[in-house]
Protein backbone atom coordinates (compact mmCIF):
# COMPACT_ATOMS: atom_id res chain seq x y z
CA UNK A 1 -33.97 107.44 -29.99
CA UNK A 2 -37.11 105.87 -28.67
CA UNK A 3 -37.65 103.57 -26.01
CA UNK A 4 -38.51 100.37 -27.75
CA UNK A 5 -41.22 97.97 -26.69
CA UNK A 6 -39.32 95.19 -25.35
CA UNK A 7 -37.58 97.64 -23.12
CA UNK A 8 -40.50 98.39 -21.69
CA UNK A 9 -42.11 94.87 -21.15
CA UNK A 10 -39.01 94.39 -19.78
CA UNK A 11 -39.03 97.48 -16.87
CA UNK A 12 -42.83 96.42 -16.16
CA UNK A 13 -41.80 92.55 -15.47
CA UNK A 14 -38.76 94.04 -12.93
CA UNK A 15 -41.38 96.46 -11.64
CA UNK A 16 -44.38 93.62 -11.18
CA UNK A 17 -43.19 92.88 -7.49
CA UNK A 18 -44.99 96.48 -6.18
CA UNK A 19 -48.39 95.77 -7.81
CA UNK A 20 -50.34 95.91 -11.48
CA UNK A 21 -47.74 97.72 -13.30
CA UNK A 22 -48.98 98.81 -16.78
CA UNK A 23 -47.96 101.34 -19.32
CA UNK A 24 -49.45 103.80 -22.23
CA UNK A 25 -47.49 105.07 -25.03
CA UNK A 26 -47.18 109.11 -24.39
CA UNK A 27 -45.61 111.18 -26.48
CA UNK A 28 -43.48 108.50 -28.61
CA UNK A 29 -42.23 106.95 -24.87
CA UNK A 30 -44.01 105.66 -22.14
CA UNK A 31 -45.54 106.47 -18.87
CA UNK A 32 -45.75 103.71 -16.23
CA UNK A 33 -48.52 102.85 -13.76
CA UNK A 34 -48.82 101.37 -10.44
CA UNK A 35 -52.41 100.03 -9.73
CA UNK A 36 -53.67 102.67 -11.64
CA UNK A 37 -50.96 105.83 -10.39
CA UNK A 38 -49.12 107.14 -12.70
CA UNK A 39 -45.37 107.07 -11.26
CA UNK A 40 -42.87 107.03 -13.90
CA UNK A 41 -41.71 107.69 -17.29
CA UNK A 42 -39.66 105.44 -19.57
CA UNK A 43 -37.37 107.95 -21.64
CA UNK A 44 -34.81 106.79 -24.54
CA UNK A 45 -34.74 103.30 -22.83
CA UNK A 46 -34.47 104.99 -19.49
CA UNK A 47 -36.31 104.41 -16.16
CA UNK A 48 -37.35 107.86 -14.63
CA UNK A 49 -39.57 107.84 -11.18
CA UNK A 50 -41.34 110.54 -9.88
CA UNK A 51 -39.58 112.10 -6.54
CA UNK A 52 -41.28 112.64 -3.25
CA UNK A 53 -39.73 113.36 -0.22
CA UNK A 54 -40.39 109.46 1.31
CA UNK A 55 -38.45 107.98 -1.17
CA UNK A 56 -35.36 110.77 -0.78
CA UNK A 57 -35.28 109.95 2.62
CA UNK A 58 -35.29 106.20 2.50
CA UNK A 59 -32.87 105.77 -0.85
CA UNK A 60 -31.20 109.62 0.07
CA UNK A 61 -28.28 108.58 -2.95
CA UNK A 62 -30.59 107.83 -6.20
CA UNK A 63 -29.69 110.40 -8.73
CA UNK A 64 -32.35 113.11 -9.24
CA UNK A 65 -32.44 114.31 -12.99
CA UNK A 66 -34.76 116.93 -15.13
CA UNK A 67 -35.90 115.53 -18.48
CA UNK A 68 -37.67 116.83 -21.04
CA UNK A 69 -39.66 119.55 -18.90
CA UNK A 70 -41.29 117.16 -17.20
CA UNK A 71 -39.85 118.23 -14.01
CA UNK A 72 -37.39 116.31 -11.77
CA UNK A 73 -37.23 112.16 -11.54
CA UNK A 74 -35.23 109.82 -9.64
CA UNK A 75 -33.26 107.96 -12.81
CA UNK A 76 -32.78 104.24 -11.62
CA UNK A 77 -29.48 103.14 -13.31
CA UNK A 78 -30.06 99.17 -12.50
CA UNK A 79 -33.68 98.33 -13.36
CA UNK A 80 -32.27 94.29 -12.59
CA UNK A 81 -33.15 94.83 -8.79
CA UNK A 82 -36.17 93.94 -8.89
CA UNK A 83 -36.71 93.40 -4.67
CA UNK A 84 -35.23 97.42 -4.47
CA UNK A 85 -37.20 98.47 -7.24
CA UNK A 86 -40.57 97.29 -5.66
CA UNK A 87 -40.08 99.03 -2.89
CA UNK A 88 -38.85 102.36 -3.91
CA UNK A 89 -42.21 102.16 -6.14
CA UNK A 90 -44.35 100.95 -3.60
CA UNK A 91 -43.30 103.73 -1.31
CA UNK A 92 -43.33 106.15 -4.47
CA UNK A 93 -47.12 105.27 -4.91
CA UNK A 94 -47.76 105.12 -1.11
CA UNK A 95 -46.94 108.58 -0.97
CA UNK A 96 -48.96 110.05 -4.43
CA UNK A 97 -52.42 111.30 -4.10
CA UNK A 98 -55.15 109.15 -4.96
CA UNK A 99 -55.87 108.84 -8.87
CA UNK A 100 -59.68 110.64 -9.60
CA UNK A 101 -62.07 109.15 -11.40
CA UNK A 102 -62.56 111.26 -14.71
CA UNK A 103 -66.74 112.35 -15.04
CA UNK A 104 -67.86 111.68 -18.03
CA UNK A 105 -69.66 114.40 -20.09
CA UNK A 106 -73.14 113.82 -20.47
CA UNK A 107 -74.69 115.85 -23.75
């Protein structure tokens, strides 16, 4: 089943307290940015965040899961917590590499 719209909408509103949260339809779900890093995937009406090693060692009992081959995610059972999910994503994007500008081809 796919993750619907208003699910989505939804996840970005609880999200909104780490930054510009926005989202592109990939794949019939949806990946999720932060001020322009992508950090998580919304699967089946699921919240999935990338894992790095800040955020196991500040929240060391979120659930890590592998969906879909796209490697391992913390899944975030209660996307209601808004104040705890702004954090775990602001340290989440903290900790990712810097997006890179895409060149553009010049013919």
């Amino acid at each position: 089943m796919p993750s619907n719209r208003e699910f989505v909408e939804f996840a970005a509103d609880m999200l909104s307290g780490a930054g510009d949260i926005t989202y592109r339809k990939m794949f019939g779900e949806y990946g999720l940015y932060c001020n322009g890093k992508f950090f998580a995937v919304i699967l089946e009406n699921q919240l999935f965040i990338k894992v790095t090693d800040e955020v196991k060692n500040a929240y060391p009992n979120l659930p890590i899961v592998h969906r879909y081959g796209a490697g391992n995610h913390f899944f975030i059972d209660d996307i209601e917590n808004s104040e705890a999910l702004a954090d775990i994503v602001s340290v989440t994007c903290a900790s990712l590499p810097e997006t890179r500008k895409k060149r553009r081809k010049i013919i």
